[in-house]
Protein backbone atom coordinates (compact mmCIF):
# COMPACT_ATOMS: atom_id res chain seq x y z
CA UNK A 1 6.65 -51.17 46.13
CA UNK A 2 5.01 -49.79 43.16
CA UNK A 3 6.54 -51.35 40.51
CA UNK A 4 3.42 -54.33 40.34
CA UNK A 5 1.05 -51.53 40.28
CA UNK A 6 1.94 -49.49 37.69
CA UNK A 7 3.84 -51.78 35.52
CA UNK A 8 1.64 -54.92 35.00
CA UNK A 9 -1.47 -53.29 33.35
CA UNK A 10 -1.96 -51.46 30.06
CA UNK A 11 -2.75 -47.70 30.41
CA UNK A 12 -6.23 -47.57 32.50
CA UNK A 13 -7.93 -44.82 33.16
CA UNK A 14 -8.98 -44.77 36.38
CA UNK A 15 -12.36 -42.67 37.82
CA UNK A 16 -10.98 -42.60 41.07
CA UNK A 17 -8.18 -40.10 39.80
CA UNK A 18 -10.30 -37.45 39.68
CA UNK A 19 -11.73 -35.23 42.86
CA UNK A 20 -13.88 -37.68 44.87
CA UNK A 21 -15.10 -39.38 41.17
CA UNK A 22 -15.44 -42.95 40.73
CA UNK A 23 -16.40 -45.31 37.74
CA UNK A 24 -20.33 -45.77 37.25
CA UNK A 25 -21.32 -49.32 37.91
CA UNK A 26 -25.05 -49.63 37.35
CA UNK A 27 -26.68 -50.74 34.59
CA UNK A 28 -23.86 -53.01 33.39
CA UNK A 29 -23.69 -55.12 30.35
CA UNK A 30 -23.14 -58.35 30.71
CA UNK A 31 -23.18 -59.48 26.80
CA UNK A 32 -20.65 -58.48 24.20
CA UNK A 33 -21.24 -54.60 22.54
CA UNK A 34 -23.40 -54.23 20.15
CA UNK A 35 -22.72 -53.09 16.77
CA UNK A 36 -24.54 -49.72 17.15
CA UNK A 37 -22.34 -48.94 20.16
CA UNK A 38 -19.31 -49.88 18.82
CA UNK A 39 -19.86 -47.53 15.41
CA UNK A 40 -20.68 -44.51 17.73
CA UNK A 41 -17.29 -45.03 19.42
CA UNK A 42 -15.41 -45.25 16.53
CA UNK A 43 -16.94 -41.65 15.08
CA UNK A 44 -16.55 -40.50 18.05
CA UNK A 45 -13.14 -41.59 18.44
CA UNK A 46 -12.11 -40.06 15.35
CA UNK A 47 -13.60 -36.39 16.41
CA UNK A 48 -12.21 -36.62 19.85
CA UNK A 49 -8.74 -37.56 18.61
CA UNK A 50 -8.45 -34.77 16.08
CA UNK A 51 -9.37 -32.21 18.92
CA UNK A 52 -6.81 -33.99 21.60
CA UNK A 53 -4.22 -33.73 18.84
CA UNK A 54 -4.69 -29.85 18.17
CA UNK A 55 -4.87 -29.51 21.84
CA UNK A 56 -1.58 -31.88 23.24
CA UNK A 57 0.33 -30.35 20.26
CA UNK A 58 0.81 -34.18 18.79
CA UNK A 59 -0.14 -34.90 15.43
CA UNK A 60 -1.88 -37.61 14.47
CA UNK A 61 0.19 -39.98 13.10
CA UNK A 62 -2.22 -42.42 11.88
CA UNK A 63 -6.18 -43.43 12.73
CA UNK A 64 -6.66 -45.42 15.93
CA UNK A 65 -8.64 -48.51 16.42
CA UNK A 66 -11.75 -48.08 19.14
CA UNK A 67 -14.26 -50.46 20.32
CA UNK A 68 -16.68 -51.03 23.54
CA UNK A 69 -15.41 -53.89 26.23
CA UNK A 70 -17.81 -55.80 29.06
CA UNK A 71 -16.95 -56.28 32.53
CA UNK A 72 -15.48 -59.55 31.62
CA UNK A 73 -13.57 -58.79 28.45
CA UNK A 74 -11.94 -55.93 31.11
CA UNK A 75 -11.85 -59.23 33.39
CA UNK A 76 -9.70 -60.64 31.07
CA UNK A 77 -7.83 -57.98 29.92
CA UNK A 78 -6.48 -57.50 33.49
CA UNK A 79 -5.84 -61.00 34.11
CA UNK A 80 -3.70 -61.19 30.98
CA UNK A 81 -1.41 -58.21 31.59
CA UNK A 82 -1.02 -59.32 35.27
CA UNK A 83 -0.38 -63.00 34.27
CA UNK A 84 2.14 -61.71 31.15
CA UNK A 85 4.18 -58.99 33.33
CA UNK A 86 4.18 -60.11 36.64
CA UNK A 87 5.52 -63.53 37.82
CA UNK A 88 4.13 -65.20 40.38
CA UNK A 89 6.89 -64.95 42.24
CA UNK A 90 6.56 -60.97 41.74
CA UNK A 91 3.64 -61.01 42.34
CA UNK A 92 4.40 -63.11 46.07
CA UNK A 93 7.20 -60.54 47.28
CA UNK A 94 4.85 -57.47 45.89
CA UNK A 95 1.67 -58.76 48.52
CA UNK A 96 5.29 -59.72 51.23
CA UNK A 97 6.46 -56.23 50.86
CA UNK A 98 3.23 -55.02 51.80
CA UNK A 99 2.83 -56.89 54.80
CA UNK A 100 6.54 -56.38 56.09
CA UNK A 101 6.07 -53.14 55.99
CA UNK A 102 2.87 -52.65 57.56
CA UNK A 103 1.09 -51.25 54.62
CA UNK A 104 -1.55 -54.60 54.25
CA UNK A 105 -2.99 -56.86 56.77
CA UNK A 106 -1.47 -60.40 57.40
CA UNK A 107 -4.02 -61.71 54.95
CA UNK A 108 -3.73 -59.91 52.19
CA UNK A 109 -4.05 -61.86 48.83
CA UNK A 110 -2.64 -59.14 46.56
CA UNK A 111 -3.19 -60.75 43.12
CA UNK A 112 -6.93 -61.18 43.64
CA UNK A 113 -7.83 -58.02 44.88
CA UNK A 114 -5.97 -56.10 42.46
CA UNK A 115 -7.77 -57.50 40.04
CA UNK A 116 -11.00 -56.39 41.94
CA UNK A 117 -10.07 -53.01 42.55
CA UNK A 118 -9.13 -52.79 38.78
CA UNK A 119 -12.21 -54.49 37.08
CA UNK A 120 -14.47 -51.61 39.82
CA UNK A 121 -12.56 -49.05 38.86
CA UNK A 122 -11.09 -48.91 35.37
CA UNK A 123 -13.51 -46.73 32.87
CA UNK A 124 -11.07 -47.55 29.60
CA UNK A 125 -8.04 -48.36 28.49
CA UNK A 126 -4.97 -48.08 25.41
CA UNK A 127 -3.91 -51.18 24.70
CA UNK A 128 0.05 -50.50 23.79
CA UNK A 129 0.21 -54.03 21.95
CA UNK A 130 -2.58 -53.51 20.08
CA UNK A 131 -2.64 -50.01 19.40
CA UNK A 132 -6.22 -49.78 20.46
CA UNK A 133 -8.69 -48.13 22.77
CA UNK A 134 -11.43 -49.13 24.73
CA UNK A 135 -14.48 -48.09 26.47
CA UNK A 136 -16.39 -50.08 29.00
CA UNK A 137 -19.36 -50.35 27.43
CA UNK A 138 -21.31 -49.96 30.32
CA UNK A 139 -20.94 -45.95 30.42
CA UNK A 140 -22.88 -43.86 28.21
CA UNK A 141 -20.63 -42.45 25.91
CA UNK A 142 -22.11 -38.52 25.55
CA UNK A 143 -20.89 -38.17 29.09
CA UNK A 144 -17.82 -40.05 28.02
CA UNK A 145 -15.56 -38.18 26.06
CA UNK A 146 -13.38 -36.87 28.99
CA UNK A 147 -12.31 -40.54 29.38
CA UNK A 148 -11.71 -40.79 25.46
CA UNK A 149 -9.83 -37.73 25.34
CA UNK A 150 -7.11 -39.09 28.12
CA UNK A 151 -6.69 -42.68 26.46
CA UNK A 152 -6.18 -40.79 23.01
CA UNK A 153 -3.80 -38.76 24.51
CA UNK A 154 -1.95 -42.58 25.15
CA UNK A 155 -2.58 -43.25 21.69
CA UNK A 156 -0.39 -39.87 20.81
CA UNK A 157 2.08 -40.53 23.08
CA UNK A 158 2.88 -44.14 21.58
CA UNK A 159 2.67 -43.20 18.21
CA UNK A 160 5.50 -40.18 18.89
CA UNK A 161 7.16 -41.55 21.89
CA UNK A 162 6.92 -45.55 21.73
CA UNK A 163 5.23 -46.42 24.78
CA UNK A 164 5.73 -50.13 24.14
CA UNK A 165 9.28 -49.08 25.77
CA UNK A 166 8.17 -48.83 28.80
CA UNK A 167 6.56 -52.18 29.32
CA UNK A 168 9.90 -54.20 30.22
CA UNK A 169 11.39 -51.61 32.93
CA UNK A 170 14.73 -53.09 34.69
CA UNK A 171 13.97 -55.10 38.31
CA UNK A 172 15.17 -52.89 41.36
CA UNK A 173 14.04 -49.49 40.61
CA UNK A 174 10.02 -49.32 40.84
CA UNK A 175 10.03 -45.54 42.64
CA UNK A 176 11.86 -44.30 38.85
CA UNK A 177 8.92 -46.73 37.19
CA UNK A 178 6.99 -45.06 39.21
CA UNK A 179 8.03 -41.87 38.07
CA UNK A 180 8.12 -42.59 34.87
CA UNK A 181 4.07 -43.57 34.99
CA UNK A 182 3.44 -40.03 36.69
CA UNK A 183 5.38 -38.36 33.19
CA UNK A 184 2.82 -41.11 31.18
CA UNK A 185 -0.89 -40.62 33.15
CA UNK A 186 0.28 -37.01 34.32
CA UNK A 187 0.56 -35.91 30.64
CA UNK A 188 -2.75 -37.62 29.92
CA UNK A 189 -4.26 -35.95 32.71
CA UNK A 190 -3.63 -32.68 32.16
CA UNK A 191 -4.72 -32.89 27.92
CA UNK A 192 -7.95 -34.44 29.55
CA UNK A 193 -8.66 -31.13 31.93
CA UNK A 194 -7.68 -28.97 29.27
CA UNK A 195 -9.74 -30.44 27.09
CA UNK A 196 -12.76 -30.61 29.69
CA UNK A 197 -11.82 -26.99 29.99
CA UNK A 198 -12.22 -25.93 26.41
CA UNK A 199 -15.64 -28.19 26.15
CA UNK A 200 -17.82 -27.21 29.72
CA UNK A 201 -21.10 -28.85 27.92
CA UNK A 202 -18.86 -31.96 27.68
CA UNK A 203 -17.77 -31.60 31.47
CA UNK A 204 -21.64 -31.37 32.76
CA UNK A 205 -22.68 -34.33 30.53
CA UNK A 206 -19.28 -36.33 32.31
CA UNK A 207 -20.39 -34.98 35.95
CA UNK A 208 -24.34 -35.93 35.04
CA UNK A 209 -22.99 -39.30 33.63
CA UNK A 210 -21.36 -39.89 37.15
CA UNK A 211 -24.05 -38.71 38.68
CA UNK A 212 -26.81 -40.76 37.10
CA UNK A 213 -25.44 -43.78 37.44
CA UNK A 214 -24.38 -44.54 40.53
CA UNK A 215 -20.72 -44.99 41.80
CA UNK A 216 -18.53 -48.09 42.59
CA UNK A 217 -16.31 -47.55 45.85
CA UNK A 218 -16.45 -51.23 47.91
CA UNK A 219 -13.20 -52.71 46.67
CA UNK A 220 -11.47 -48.77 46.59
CA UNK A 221 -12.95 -48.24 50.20
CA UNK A 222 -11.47 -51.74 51.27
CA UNK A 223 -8.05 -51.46 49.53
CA UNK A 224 -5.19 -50.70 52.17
CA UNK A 225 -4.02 -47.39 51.69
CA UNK A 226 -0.54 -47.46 50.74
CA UNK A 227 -2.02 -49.72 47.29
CA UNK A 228 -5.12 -46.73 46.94
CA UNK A 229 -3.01 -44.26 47.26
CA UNK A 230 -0.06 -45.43 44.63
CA UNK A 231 -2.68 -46.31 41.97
CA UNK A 232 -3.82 -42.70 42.44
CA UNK A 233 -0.25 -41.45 42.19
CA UNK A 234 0.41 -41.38 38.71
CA UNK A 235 -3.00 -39.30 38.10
CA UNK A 236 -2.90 -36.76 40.59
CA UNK A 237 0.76 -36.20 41.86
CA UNK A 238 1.86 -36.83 37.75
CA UNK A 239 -0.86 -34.03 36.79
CA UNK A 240 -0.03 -31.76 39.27
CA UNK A 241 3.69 -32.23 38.14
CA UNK A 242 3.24 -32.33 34.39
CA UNK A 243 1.09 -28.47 35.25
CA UNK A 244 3.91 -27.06 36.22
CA UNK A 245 6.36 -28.52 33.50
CA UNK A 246 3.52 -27.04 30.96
CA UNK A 247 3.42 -23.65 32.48
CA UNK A 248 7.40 -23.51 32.37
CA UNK A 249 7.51 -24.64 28.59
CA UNK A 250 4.15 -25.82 27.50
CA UNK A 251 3.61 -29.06 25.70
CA UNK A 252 6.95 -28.52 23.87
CA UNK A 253 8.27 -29.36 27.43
CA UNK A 254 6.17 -32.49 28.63
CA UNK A 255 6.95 -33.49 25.37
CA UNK A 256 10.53 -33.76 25.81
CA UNK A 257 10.48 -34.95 29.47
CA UNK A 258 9.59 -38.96 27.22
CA UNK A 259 13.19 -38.30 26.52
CA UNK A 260 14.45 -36.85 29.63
CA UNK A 261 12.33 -39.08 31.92
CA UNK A 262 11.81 -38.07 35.75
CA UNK A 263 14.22 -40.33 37.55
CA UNK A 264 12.36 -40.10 40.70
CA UNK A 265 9.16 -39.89 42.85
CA UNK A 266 11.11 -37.27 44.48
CA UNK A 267 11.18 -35.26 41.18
CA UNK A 268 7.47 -36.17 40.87
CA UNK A 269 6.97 -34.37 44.39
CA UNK A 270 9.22 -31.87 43.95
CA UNK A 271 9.22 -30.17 40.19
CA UNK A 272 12.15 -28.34 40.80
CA UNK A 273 14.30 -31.15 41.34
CA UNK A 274 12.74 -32.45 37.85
CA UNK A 275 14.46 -29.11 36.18
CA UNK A 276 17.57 -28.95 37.97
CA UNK A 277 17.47 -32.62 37.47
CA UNK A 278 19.28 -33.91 40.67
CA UNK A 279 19.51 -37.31 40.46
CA UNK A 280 19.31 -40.00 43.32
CA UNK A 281 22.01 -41.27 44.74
CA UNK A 282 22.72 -45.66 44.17
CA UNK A 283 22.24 -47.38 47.13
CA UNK A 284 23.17 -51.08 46.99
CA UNK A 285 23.40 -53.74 50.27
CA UNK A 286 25.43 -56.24 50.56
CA UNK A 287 23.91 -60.01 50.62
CA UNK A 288 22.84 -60.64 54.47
CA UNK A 289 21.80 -64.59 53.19
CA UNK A 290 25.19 -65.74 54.76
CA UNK A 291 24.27 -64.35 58.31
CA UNK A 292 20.69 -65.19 58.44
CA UNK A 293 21.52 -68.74 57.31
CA UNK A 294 20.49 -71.25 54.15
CA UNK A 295 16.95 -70.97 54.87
CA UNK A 296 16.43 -67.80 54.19
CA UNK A 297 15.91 -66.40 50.51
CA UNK A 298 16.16 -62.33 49.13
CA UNK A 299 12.93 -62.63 47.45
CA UNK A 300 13.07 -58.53 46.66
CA UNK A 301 15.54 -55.87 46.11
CA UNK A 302 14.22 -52.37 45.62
CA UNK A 303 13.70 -48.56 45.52
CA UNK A 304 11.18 -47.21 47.83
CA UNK A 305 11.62 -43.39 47.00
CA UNK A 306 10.51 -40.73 48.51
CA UNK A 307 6.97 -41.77 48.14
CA UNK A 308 7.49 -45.24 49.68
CA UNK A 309 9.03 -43.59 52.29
CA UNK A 310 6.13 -41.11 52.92
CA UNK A 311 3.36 -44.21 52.77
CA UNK A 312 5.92 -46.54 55.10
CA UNK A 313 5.72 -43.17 58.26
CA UNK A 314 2.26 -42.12 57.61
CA UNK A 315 0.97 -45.30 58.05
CA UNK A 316 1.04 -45.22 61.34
CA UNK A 317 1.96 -41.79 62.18
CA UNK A 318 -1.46 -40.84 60.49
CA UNK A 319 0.30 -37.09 60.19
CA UNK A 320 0.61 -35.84 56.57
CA UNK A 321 2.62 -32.84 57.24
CA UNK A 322 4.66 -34.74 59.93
CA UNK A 323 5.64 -37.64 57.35
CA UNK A 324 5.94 -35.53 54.68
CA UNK A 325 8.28 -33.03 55.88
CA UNK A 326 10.17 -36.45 57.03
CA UNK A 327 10.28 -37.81 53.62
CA UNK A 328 11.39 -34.43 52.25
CA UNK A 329 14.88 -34.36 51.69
CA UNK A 330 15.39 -38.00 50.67
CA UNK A 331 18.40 -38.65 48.25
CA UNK A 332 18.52 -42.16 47.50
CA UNK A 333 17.44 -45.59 49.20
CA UNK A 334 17.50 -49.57 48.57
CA UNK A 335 15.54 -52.13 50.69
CA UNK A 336 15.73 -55.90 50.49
CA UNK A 337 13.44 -58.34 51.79
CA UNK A 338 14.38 -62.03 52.99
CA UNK A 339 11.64 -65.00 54.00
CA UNK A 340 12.05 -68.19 54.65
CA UNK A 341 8.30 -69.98 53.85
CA UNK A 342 7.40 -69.88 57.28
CA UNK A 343 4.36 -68.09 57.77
CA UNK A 344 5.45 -63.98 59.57
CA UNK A 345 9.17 -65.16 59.14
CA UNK A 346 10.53 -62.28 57.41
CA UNK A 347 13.52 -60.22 57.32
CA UNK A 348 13.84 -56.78 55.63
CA UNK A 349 17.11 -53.99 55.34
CA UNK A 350 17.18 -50.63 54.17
CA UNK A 351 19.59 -47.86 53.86
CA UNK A 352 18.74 -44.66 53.23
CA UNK A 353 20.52 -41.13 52.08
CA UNK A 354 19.58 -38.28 52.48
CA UNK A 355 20.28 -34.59 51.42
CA UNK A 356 21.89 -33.07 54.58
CA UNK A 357 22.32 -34.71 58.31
CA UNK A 358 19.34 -33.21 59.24
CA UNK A 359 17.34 -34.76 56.51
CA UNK A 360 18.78 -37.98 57.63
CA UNK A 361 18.12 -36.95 61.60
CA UNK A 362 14.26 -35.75 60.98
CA UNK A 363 14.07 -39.77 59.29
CA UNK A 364 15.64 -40.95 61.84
CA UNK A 365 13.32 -39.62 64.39
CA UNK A 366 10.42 -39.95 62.14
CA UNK A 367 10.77 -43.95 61.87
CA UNK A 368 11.96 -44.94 65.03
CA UNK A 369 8.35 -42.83 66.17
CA UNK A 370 6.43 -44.88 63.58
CA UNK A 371 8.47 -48.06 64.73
CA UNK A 372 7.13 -48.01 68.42
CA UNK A 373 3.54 -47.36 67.20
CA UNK A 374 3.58 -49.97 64.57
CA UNK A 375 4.97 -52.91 67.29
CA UNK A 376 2.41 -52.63 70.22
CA UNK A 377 4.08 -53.85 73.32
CA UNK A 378 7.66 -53.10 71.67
CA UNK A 379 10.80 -53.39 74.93
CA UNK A 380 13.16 -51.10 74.20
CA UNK A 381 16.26 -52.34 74.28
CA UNK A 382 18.63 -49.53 73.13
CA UNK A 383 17.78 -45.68 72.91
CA UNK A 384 20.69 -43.11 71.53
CA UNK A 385 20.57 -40.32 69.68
CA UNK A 386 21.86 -42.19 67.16
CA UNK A 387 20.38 -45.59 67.68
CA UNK A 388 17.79 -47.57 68.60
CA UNK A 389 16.87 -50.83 69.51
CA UNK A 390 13.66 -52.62 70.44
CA UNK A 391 12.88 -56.42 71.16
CA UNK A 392 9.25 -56.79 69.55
CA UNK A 393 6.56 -59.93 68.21
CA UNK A 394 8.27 -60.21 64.48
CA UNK A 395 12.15 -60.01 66.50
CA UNK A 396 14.52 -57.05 66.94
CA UNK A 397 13.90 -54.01 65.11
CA UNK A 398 17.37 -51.83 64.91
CA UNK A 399 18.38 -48.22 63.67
CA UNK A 400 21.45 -45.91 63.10
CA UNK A 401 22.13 -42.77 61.86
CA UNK A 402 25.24 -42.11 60.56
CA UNK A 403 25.93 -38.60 58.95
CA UNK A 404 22.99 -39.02 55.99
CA UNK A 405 22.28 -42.31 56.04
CA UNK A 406 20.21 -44.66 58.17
CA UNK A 407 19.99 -47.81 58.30
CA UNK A 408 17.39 -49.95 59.56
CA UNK A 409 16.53 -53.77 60.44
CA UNK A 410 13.26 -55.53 60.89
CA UNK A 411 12.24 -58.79 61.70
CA UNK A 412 16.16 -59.56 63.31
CA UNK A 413 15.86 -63.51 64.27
CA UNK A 414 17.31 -63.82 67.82
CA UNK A 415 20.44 -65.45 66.95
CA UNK A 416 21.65 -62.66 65.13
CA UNK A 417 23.13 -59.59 67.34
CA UNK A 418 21.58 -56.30 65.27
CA UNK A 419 25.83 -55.02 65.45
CA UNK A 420 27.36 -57.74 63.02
CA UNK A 421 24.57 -56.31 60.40
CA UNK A 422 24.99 -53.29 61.24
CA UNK A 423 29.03 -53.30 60.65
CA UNK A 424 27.97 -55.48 57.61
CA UNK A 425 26.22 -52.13 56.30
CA UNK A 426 28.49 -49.71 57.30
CA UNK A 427 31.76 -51.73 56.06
CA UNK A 428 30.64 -51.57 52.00
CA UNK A 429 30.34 -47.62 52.37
């Protein structure tokens, strides 16, 4: 489910990564920067690059290109980048997967509050394509360089490690895309603390920028959680990851990780995993198109990963520990998701693996827990220790645990008995 989010835009940074801190929004420009501006960022581009590249251990391979953006050049920016990597079609099972999970209200127009959330929230930007950064021009730039720093350490990255690479990433695996974005913004991250570190009368002229100015939270405040909190992903999951690749084998190590990517959100989560580098398991699902009938279309097939699996619980289990400790242990997964253009008509599969049976059992439990307090007024139909069944609003919602796997159906029209797609799943394995 996070394959829209972190693959459609160019390399923001993002205030709300930090603890609590959000972009400033007062005092905005609305006309284009002026030339005095735009010569102060380039000096102090060039400065703040040469001490990110003694700090991230990257040389400088050649000068970068720096400039000051308005709302609406960022406006566009976003626009572009959505309208040039995402479909709309994408874009339509990204906001569907939402909903059919849970994870955004019935309503939900996806596309247009993305854009929202971004053009609040995003404080500058490397611009793969171009080989450029840029500021939003409506932050004074003393108080700036924290920002600069962490989009110049994008500007290393591509020139040693070719960024541009990972702008086409295959269909059906967002939770490695995802990972792969932690490795990217984690990196960043961490050269940008370090650097804040090494320069405390930057850091106080950053918190007194943020302080002075006012902060924009509406469109973060209103975004549904599972989309906050896999923006803020990358940044504070991939920094707290890429610190403890550093202190194992310093830059030399998060260096080499752009050629022996993370494969996982699970290795995001879990460091160790990164270094013994345990893989995930391939799920795939058969096609259920012939039992659901002609009218129905796959309109997704994807990875949620450990993390999707976390955001699907805790949604409405509201129980970090609880949901984490459920997630924990995940080994692989694939999901698909069927509609048929009626408004609520949806269909969705998953099958999951995990590390042991009781990895599998404790996600088991876990969902069918989050099931009944997701469907208000669910009947139970079927309750094993191995299965369950409940009639609900959206149709039958069925589970089973075998060994480490589950496998689970929502939105079952009532024509369909939940055992034909349940022997369906269990015949391919």
């Amino acid at each position: 489910m996070s394959k829209k989010i972190s693959g459609a835009l160019a390399l923001l940074t993002l205030f709300c990564f930090g603890a609590g801190s959000f972009l400033p929004s007062s005092h905005a420009q609305n006309g284009a920067p002026g030339t005095a501006q735009n010569a102060a960022i380039v000096s102090t581009t060039a400065a703040v690059l040469r001490e990110t590249s003694e700090l991230r251990e990257l040389a400088v391979l050649k000068n970068v290109k720096s400039g000051a953006q308005s709302r609406a050049e960022i406006e566009r920016m976003i626009i572009r980048n959505l309208d040039s990597e995402t479909t709309p079609a994408e874009m339509h099972a990204a906001e569907l997967v939402l909903r059919a999970f849970g994870l955004a209200p019935e309503d939900f127009a996806y596309r247009e509050f993305l854009i929202k959330l971004l053009k609040e929230q995003v404080a500058g930007y490397y611009d793969p394509k171009a080989q450029q950064f840029y500021l939003a021009d409506w932050i004074e730039l003393d108080g700036q360089k924290p920002v600069m720093a962490h989009e110049l350490t994008h500007a290393l990255q591509d020139q040693h490690f070719n960024l541009k690479r990972f702008e086409k990433w295959p269909k059906g695996d967002s939770d490695a895309e995802l990972a792969a974005h932690a490795l990217i913004e984690g990196d960043a991250t961490l050269a940008m603390t370090q650097y804040l570190t090494k320069n405390p009368m930057v850091a106080l002229a950053f918190i007194r920028s943020l302080g002075s100015q006012g902060v924009a939270t509406e469109q973060y405040n209103q975004a549904p959680r599972a989309l906050r909190e896999s923006l803020l992903f990358p940044y504070q999951e991939g920094s707290a990851w890429a610190t403890k690749v550093y202190r194992r084998g310093g830059w030399d190590l998060i260096s080499k990780a752009f050629s022996k990517l993370p494969q996982s959100s699970e290795q995001i989560l879990h460091a160790d995993k990164y270094f013994s580098y345990e893989a995930p398991q391939k799920i795939t699902l058969p096609e259920f198109k012939s039992f659901l009938g002609p009218s129905w279309k796959r309109i997704d097939y994807d990875v949620n990963g450990e993390w999707g699996c976390y955001l699907i619980l805790d949604e409405f289990l509201n129980n970090t520990t609880e949901s984490k400790k459920a997630s924990a242990g995940w080994g692989g997964d694939r999901f698909a998701l069927y509609e048929t253009g009626k408004p609520g008509e949806v269909f969705i599969v998953q099958l999951t693996a995990w590390d042991t049976p009781v990895d599998a059992k404790e996600f088991f439990d876990a969902y069918a827990r989050r099931t009944v307090k997701r469907y208000a007024g669910a009947q139970e139909l079927k309750a094993t220790a191995d299965r369950f069944e409940w009639q609900t609003s959206s149709g039958v919602v069925a589970m089973e645990l075998r060994g480490s796997q589950v496998a689970i159906f929502e939105g079952i029209p009532s024509s369909i008995n939940a055992n034909t797609l349940l022997r369906a799943i269990w015949q391919q394995r």
